[in-house]
Each structure stands twice: as structure tokens, then as C-alpha cells.
C-alpha atoms as a PDB file:
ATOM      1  CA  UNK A   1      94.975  59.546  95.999  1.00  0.00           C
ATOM      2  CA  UNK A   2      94.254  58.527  92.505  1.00  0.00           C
ATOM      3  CA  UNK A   3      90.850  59.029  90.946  1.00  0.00           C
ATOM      4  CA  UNK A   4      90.476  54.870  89.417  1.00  0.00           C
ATOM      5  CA  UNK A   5      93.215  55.786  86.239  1.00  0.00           C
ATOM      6  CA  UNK A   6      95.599  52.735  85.521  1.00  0.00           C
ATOM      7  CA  UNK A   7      98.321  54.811  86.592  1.00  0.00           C
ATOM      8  CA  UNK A   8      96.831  55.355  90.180  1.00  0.00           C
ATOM      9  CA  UNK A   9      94.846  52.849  92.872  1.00  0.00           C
ATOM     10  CA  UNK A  10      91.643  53.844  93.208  1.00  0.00           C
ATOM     11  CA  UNK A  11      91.042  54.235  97.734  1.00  0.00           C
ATOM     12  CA  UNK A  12      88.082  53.315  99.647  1.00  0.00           C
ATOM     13  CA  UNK A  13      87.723  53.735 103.399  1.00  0.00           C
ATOM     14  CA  UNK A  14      85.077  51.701 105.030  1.00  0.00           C
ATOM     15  CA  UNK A  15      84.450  53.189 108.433  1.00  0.00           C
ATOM     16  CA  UNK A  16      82.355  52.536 111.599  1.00  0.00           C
ATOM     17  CA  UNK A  17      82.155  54.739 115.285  1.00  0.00           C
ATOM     18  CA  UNK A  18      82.042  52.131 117.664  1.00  0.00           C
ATOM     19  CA  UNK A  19      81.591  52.466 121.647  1.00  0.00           C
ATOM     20  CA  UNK A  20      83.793  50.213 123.859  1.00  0.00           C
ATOM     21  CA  UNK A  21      82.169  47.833 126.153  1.00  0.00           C
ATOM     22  CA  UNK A  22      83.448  45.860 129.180  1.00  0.00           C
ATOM     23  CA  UNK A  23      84.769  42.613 129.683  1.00  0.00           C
ATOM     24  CA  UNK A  24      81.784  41.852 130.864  1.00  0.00           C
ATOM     25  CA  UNK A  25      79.889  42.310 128.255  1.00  0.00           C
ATOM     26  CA  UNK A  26      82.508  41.256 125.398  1.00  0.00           C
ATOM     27  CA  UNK A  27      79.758  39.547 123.400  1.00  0.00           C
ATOM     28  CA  UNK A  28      78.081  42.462 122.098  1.00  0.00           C
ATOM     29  CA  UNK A  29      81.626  43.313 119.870  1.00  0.00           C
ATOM     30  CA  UNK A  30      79.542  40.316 118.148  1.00  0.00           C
ATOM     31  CA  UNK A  31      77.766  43.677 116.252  1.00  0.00           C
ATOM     32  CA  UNK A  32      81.154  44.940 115.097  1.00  0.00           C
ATOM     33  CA  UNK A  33      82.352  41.116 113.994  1.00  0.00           C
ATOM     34  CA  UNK A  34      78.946  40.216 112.496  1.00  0.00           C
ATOM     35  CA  UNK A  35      79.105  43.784 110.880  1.00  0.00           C
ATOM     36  CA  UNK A  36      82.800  43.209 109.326  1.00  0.00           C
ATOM     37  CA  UNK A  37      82.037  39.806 108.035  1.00  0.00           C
ATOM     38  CA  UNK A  38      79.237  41.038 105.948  1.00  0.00           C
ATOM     39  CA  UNK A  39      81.436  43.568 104.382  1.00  0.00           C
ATOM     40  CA  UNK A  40      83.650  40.691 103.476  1.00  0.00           C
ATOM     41  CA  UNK A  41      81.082  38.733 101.948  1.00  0.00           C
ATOM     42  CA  UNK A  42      79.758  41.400  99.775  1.00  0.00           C
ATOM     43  CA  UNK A  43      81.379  44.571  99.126  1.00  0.00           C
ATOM     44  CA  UNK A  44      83.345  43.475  95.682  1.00  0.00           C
ATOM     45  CA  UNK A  45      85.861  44.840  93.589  1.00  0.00           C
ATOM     46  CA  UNK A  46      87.053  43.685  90.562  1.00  0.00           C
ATOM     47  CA  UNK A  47      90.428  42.784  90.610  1.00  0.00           C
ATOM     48  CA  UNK A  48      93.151  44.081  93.197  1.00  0.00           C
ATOM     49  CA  UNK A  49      93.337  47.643  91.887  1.00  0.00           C
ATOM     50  CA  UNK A  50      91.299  49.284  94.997  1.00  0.00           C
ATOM     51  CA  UNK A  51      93.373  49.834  97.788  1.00  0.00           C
ATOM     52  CA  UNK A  52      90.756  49.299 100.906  1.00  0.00           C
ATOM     53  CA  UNK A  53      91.060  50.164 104.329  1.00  0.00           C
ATOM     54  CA  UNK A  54      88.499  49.426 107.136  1.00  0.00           C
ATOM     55  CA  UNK A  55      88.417  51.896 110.037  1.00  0.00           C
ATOM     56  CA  UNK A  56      87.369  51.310 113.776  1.00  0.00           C
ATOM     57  CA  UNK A  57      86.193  54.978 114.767  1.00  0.00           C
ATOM     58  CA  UNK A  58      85.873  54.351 118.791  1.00  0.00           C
ATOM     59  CA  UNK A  59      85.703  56.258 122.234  1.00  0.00           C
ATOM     60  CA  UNK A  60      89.094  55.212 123.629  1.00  0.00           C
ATOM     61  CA  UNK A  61      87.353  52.322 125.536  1.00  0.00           C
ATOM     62  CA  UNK A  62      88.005  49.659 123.329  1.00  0.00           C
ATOM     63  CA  UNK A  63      90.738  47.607 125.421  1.00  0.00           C
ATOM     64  CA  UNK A  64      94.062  45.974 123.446  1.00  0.00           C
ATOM     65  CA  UNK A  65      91.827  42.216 124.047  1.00  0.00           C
ATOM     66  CA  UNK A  66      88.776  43.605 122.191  1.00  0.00           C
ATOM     67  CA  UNK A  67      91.132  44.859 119.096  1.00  0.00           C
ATOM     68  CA  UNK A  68      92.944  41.482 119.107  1.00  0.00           C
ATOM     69  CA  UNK A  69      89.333  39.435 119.175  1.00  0.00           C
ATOM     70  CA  UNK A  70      87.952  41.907 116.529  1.00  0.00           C
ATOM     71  CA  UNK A  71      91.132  41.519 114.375  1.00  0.00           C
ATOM     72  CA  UNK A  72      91.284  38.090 114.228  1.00  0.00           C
ATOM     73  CA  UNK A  73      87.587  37.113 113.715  1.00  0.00           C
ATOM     74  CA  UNK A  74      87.248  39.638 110.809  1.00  0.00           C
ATOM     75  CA  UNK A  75      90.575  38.454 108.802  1.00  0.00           C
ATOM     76  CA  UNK A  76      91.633  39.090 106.060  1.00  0.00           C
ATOM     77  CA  UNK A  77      90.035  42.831 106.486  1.00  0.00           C
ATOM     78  CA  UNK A  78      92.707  45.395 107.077  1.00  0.00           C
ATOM     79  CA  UNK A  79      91.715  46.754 109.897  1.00  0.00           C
ATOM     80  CA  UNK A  80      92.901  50.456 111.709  1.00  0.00           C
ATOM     81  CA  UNK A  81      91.842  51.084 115.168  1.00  0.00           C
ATOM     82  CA  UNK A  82      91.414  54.993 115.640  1.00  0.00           C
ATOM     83  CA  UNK A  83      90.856  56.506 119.403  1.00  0.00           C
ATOM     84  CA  UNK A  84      88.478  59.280 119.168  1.00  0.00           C
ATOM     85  CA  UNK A  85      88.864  60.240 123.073  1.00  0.00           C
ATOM     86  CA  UNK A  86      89.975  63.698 122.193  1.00  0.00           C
ATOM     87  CA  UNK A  87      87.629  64.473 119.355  1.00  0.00           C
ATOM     88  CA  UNK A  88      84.671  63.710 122.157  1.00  0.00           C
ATOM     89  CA  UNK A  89      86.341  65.920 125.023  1.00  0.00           C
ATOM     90  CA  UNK A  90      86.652  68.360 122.263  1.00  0.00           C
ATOM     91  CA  UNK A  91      82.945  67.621 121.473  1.00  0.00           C
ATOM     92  CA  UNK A  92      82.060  68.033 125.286  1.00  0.00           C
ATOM     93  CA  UNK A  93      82.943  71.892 124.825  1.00  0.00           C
ATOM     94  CA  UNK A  94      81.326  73.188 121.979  1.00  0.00           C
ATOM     95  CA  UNK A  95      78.748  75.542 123.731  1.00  0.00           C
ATOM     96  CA  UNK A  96      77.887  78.417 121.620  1.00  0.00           C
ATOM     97  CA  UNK A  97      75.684  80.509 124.591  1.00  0.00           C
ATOM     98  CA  UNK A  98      74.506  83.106 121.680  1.00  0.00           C
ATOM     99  CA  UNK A  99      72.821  80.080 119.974  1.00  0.00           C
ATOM    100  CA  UNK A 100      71.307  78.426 123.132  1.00  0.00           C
ATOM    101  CA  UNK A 101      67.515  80.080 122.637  1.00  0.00           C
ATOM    102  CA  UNK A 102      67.670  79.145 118.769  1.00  0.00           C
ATOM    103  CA  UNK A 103      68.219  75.756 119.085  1.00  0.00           C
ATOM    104  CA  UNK A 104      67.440  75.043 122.756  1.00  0.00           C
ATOM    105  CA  UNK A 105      67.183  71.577 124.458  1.00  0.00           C
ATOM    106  CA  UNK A 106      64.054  69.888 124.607  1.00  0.00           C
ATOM    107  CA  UNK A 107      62.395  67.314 126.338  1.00  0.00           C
ATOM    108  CA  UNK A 108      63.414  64.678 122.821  1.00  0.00           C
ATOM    109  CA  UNK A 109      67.115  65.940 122.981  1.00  0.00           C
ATOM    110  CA  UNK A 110      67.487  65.294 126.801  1.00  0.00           C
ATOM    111  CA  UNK A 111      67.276  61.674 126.362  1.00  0.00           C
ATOM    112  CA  UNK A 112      69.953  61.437 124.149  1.00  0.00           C
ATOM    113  CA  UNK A 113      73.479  61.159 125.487  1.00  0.00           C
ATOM    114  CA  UNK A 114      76.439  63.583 124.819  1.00  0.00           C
ATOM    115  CA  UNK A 115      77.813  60.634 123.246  1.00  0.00           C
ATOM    116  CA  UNK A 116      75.559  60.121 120.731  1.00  0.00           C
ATOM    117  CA  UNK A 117      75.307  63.766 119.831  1.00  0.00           C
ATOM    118  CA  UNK A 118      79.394  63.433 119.205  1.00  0.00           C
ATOM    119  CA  UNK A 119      78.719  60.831 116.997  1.00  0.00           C
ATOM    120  CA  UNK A 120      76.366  63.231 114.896  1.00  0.00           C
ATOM    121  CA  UNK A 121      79.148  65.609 115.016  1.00  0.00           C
ATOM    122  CA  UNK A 122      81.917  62.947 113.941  1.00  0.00           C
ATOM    123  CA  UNK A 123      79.201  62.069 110.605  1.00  0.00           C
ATOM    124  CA  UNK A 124      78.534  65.786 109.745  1.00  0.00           C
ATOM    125  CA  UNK A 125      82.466  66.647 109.240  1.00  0.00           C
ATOM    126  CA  UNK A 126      84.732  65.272 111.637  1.00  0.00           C
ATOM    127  CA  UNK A 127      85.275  62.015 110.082  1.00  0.00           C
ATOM    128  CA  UNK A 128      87.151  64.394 106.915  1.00  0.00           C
ATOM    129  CA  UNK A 129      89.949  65.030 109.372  1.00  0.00           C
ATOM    130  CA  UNK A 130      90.766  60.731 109.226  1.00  0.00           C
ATOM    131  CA  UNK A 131      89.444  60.278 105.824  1.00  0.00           C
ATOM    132  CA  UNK A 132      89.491  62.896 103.408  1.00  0.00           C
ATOM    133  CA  UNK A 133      92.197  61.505 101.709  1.00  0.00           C
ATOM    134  CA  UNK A 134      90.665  58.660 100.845  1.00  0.00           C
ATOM    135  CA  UNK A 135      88.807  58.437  97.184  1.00  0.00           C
ATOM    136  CA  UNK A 136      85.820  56.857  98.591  1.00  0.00           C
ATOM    137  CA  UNK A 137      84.482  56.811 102.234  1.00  0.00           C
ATOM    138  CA  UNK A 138      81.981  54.103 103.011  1.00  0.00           C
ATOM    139  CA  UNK A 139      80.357  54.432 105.968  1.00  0.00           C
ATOM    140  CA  UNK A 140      78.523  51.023 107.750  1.00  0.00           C
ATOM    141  CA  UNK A 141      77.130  51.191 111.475  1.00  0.00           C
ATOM    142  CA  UNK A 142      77.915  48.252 113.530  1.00  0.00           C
ATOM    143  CA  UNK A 143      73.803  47.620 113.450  1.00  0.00           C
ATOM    144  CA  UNK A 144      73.891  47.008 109.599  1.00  0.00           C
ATOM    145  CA  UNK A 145      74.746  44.044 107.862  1.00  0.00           C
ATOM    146  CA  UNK A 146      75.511  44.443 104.172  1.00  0.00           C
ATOM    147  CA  UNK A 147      73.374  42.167 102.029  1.00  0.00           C
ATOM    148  CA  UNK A 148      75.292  43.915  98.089  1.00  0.00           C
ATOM    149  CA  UNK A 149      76.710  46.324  97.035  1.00  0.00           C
ATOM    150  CA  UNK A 150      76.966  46.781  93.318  1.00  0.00           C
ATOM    151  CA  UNK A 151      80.025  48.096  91.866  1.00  0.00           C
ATOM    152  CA  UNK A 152      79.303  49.233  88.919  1.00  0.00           C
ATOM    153  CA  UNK A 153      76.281  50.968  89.747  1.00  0.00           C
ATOM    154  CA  UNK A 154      77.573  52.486  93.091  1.00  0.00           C
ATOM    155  CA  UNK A 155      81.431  52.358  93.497  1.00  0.00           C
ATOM    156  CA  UNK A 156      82.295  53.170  89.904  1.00  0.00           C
ATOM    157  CA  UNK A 157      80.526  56.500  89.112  1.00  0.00           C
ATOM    158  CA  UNK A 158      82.228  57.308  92.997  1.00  0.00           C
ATOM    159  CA  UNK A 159      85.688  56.867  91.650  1.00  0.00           C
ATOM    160  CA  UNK A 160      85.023  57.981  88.243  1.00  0.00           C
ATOM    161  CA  UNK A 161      83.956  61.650  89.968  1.00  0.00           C
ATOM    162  CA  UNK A 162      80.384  61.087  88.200  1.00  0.00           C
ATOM    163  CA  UNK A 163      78.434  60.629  91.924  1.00  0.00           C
ATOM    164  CA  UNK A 164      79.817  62.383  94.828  1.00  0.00           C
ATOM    165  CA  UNK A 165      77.379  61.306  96.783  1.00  0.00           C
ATOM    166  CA  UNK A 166      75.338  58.046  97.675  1.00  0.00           C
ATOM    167  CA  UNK A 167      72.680  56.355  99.894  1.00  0.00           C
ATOM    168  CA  UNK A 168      70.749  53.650 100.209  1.00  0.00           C
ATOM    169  CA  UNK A 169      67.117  55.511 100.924  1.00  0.00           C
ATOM    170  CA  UNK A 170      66.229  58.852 101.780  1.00  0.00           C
ATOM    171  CA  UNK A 171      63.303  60.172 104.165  1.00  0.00           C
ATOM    172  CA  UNK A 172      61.430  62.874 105.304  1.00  0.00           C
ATOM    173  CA  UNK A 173      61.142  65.331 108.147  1.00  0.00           C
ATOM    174  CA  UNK A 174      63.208  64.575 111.672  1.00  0.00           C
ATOM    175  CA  UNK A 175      61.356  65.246 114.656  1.00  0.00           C
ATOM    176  CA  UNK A 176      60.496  68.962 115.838  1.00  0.00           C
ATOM    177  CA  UNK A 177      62.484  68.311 119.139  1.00  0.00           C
ATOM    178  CA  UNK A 178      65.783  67.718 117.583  1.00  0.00           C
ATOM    179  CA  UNK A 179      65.384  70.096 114.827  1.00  0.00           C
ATOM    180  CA  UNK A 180      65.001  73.347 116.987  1.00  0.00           C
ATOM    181  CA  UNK A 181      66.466  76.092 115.003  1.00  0.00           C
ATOM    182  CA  UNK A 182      67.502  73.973 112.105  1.00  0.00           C
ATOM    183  CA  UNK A 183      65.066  76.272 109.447  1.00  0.00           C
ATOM    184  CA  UNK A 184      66.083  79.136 110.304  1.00  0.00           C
ATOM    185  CA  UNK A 185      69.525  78.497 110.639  1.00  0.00           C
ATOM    186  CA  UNK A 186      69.670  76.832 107.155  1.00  0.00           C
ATOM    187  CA  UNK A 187      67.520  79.710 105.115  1.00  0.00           C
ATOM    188  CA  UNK A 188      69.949  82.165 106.716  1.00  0.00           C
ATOM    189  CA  UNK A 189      72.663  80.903 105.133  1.00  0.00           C
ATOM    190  CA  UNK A 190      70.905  80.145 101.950  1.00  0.00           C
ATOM    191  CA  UNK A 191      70.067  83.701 102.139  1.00  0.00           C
ATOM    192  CA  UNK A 192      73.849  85.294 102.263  1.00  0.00           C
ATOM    193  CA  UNK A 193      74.823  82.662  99.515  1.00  0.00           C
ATOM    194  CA  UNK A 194      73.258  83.329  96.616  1.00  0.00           C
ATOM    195  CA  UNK A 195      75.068  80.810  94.790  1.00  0.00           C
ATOM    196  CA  UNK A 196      72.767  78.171  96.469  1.00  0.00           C
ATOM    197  CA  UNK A 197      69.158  76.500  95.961  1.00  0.00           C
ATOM    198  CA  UNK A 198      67.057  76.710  98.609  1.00  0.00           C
ATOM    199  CA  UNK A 199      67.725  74.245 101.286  1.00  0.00           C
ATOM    200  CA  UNK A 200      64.934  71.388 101.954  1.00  0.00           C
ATOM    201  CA  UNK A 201      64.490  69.601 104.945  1.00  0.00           C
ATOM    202  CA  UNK A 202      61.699  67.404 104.000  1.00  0.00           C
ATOM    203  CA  UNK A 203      64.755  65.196 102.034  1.00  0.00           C
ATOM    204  CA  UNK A 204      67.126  63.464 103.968  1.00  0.00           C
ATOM    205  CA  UNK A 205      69.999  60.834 103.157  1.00  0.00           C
ATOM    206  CA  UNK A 206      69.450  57.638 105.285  1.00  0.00           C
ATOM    207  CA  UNK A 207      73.250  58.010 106.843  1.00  0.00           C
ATOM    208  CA  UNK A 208      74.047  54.812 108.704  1.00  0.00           C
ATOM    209  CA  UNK A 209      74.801  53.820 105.506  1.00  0.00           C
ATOM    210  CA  UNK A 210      76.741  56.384 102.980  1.00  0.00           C
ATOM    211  CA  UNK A 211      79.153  56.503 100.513  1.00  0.00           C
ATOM    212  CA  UNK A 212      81.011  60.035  99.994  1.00  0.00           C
ATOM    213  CA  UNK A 213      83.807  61.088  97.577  1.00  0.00           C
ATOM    214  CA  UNK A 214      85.743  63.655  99.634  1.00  0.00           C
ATOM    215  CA  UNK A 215      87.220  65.788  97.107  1.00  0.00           C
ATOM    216  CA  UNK A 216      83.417  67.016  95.850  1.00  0.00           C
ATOM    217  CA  UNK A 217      83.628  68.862  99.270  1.00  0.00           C
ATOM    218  CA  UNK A 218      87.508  69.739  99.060  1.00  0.00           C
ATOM    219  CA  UNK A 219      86.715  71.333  96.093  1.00  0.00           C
ATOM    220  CA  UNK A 220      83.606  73.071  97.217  1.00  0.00           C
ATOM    221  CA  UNK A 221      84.860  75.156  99.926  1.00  0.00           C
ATOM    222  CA  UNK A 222      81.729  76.876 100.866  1.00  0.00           C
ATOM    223  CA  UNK A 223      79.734  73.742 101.626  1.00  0.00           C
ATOM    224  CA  UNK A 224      82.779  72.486 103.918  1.00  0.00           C
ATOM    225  CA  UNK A 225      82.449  76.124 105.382  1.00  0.00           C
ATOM    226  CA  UNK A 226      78.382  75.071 106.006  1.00  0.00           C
ATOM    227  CA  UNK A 227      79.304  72.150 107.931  1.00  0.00           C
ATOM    228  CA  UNK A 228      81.918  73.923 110.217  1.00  0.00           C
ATOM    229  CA  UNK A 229      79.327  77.005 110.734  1.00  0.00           C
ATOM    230  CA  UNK A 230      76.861  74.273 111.777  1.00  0.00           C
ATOM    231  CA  UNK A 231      79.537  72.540 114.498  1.00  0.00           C
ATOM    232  CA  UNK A 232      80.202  76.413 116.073  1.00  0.00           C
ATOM    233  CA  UNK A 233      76.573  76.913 115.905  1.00  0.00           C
ATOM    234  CA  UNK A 234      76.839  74.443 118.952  1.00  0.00           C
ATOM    235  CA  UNK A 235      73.547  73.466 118.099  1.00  0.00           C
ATOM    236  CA  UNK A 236      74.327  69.692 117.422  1.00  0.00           C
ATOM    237  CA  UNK A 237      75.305  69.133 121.325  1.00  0.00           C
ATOM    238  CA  UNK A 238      72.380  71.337 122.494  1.00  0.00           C
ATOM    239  CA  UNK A 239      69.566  70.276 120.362  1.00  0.00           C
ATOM    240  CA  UNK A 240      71.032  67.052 118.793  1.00  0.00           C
ATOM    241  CA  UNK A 241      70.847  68.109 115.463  1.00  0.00           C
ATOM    242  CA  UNK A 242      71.643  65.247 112.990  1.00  0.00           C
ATOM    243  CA  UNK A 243      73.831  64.388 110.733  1.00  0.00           C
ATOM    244  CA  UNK A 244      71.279  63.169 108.312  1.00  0.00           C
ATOM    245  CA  UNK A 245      69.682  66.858 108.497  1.00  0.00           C
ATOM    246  CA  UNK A 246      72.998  68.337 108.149  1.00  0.00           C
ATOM    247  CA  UNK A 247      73.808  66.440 104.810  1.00  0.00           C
ATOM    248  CA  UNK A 248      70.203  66.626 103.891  1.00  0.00           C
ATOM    249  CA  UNK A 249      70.303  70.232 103.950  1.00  0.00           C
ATOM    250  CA  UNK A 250      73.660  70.900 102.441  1.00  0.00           C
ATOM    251  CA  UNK A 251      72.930  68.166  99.710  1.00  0.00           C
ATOM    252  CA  UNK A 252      69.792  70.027  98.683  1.00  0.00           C
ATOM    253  CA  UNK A 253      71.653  73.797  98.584  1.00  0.00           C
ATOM    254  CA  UNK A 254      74.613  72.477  96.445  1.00  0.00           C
ATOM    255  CA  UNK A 255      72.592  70.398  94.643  1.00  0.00           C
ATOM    256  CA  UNK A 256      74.164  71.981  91.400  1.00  0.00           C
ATOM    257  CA  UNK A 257      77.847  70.983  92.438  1.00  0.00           C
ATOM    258  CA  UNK A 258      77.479  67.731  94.370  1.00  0.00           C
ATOM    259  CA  UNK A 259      75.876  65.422  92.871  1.00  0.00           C
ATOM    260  CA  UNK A 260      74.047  62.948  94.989  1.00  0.00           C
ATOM    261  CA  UNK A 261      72.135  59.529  93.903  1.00  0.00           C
ATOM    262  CA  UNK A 262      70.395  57.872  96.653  1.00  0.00           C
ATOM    263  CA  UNK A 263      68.648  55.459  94.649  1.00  0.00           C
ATOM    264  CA  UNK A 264      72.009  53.168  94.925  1.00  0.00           C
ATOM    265  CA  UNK A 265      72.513  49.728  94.523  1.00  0.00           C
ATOM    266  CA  UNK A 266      72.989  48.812  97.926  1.00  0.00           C
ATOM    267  CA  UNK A 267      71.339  46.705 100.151  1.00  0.00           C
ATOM    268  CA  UNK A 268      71.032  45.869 104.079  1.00  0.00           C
ATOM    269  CA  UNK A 269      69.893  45.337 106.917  1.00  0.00           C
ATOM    270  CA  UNK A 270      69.192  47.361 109.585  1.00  0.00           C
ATOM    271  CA  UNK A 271      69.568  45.536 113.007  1.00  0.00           C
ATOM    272  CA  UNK A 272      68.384  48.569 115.348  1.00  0.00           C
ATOM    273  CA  UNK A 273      64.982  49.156 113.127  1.00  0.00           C
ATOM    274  CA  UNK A 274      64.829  45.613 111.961  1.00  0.00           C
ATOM    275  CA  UNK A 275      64.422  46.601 108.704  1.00  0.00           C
ATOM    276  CA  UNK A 276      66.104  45.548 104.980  1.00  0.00           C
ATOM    277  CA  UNK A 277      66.703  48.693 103.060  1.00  0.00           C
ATOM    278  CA  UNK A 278      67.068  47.397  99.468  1.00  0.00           C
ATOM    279  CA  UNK A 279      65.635  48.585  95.952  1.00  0.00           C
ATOM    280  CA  UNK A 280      62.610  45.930  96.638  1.00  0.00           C
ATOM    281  CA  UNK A 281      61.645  47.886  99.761  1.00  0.00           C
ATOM    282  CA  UNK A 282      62.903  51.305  98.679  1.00  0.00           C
ATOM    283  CA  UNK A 283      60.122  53.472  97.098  1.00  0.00           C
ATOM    284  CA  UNK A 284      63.011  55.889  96.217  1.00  0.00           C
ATOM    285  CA  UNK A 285      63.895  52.937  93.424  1.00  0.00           C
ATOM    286  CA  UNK A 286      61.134  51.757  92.067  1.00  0.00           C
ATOM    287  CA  UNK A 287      62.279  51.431  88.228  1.00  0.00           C
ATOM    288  CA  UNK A 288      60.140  54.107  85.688  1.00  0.00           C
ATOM    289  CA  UNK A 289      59.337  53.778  82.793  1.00  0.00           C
ATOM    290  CA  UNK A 290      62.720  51.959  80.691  1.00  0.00           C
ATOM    291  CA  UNK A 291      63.028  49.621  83.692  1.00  0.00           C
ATOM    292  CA  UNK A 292      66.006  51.461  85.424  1.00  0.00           C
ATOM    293  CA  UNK A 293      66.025  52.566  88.836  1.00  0.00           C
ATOM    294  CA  UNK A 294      64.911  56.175  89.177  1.00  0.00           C
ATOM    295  CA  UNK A 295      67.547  58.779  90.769  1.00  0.00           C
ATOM    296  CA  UNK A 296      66.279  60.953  93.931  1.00  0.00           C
ATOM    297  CA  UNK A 297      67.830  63.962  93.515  1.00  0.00           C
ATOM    298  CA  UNK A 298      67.624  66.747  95.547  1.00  0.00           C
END
């Protein structure tokens, strides 16, 4: 794929992991639809250069009735329907016994579902196998709407290689009971890489919303190698490690080669919190001193 020269379209992949529901209950696709039309309202680029696919990530439970419904109420959006059913069985067996006392279950990581632990898994690398291709991956949960997105501030320095990496907000710690391990696993590796900063885990990327340029991590072969160590570590099905830890952490050690800016122009809302994350709201973008936004780095 082409890196935004005339001679070359620049890519962008938005994507979303959705589950499948039944019949039944075909009104709550209205998250996915509701979800899709936003991205048509808002996410602009100039001209027809981009070439822009939108990805439905899903179990394998979303019936041929459901794809035609979704289809047609999110027109013109090109949409591609991918069945993850393998990638989860796959998921399903990723014990690592040697790691089971580092990162053990707890009473927190019990009550969430193998499921949702996949979907950690599919954020933290799996989604590369689908998308790497791509020039710029855009990640939107079916529970956020997208209120702007500004191009030249957020997609531009993607496909000009000058941000590899962006969010809308970043926060602190995650909780102890899904983070069992996590420390010690990360300053390990830190440890036999000397190439690396220490890792933080008090800075984390707000990932239901991300943009990523794949080739920063094509070209940096030992972070890629940290986010396959983490998936044999089996840690994210036994202790639910997330994917906004994962990224957190790697985003912090290779601070020096991927660069990350999560003080973004981009804005939305948050159905399952009920919150707008925007630069109003966003003390990660409160403008300093020459009225621009301030970067958080890591």
C-alpha cells in the first residue's frame, strides 16, 4: 500500500469486533448501524484519493439477514464481513500452565467471558493478520459514535509516517485483578532488551477508539515479537489482561521508534460509559501555552 504520494492511494481500514445476536433480538445491530452512520457523517477525506474499507470483525454468529440489514442501512460504506470463529476456538486454547501462578485468575477476571478476553487478544495483535496491509487502521467499537475526526491533525501525519500511533485520551492504572503478573512480566522483558525505556503502566491508550499505522510495527520487529510473547504468555485468557495495557506498555518501551500522539483530534461518544471523549473534556488536550493542543507522549 502506498504511503499518501500522488503516485499511490493512501488505505484506511475502519474496523469493529462485533458479536452476533438472534433474531430475536435483531434490534440491538441498531449499535453497529447507529455506529456506521456516524462514521459516514464525519470521518472526511479530502477528495477521492483514500481508498477506505470498513470491516465487520464478528464471532461467526452474524446470520446472512443481519449482513443484508447492516449493508443496506449503512450505504454507501463499503462494507467486508470477516468470520472470526476460528481465531476464537484458536483463542479458547491458549493455556500456557507455566504462566498460570504469575498471572492467575481472580475473582475480577472470572466475571468476564472467554469472549471478551478474545476480543482483547484480537486488539493486542490479531487484528494485523486482516489489516496490516492497510496504511491506516481505525478502530471504532459498536458503543461509540463518532462526533469528528480531523484530518489534518489526525489522518495526515498517519499517512505521512509522522504519527504511528493515535488516541483519543489516555488513562491510568487498570485494576489489580486483571493486571496479575502484568509488572513483572513487562520489566522482564524490558530487562533482556536493552534497546528499550522502561515500560509504564500508569499510561494507557483509551483503545475503543485507535488509529494505528501498521508498518511502524512491521518495521519494528521486536515490539511485534512483545505482543506475540504476551499472547503465549496465555495470560490474556487467564487473567484478562487488556489490550489497552498491552499497547500501553509497549507504547511506553518503544517510545523512541513509535511515535504515539494521543492528544488527537477526535471526538466521541462513548455509549457503554456515557461519556463524550473530546479535547473539551480531555485533560490530555488542554492547549499550553501558544494555544495548541499539548501531545501526551509516553
Amino acid at each position: 500500500m502506498g504511503s499518501g504520494s500522488r503516485e499511490s492511494r493512501p488505505s484506511i481500514a475502519t474496523a469493529i469486533l462485533t458479536r452476533g445476536y438472534s433474531l430475536n433480538s435483531f434490534h440491538d445491530y441498531r449499535f453497529v448501524i447507529r455506529r456506521n452512520r456516524s462514521i459516514i457523517r464525519n470521518l472526511v477525506v479530502p477528495s477521492s484519493r483514500a481508498k477506505i474499507d470498513h470491516f465487520i470483525f464478528h464471532e461467526g454468529n452474524v446470520g446472512l439477514f443481519a449482513r443484508i440489514a447492516i449493508r443496506v442501512a449503512s450505504l454507501p460504506l463499503n462494507l467486508r464481513f470477516v468470520n472470526l470463529g476460528e481465531f476464537f476456538a484458536e483463542f479458547r486454547q491458549e493455556r500456557n500452565p507455566e504462566n498460570v501462578e504469575k498471572c492467575p485468575e481472580t475473582e475480577l477476571s472470572l466475571k468476564f467471558s472467554v469472549e471478551y478476553r478474545a476480543m482483547c487478544a484480537f486488539w493486542m495483535n490479531g487484528f494485523l493478520e486482516y489489516l496490516g496491509g492497510y496504511d491506516v487502521v481505525f478502530r471504532l467499537d459498536e458503543d461509540c459514535l463518532l462526533e469528528s475526526l480531523n484530518y489534518a491533525t489526525v489522518l495526515q501525519p498517519l499517512i505521512e509516517a509522522k504519527v504511528d500511533y493515535c488516541a483519543g485520551m489516555a488513562f491510568g492504572f487498570d485494576a489489580p485483578g486483571v493486571t496479575r503478573g502484568l509488572e513483572g512480566f513487562v520489566t522482564k522483558w524490558h530487562e533482556e532488551h536493552p534497546r528499550t525505556r522502561a515500560p509504564k503502566l500508569d499510561r494507557n491508550p483509551y483503545t475503543n477508539v485507535f488509529l494505528l499505522r501498521p508498518k511502524a510495527l512491521e518495521s519494528n520487529p521486536e515490539a511485534l515479537s512483545f505482543l506475540k510473547h504476551v499472547r503465549s504468555s496465555g495470560c490474556v485468557l487467564n487473567n484478562r489482561w487488556g489490550d489497552h495495557v498491552i499497547w500501553g506498555a509497549l507504547l511506553s518501551m518503544y517510545v523512541d521508534t513509535i511515535k504515539s500522539n494521543l492528544s488527537a483530534d477526535v471526538s466521541y461518544f462513548h455509549g457503554s460509559h456515557g461519556t463524550m471523549v473530546s479535547q473539551e473534556n480531555n485533560p490530555a488536550s488542554k492547549p499550553d501555552g501558544d494555544g495548541a493542543p499539548q501531545q501526551m507522549r509516553f
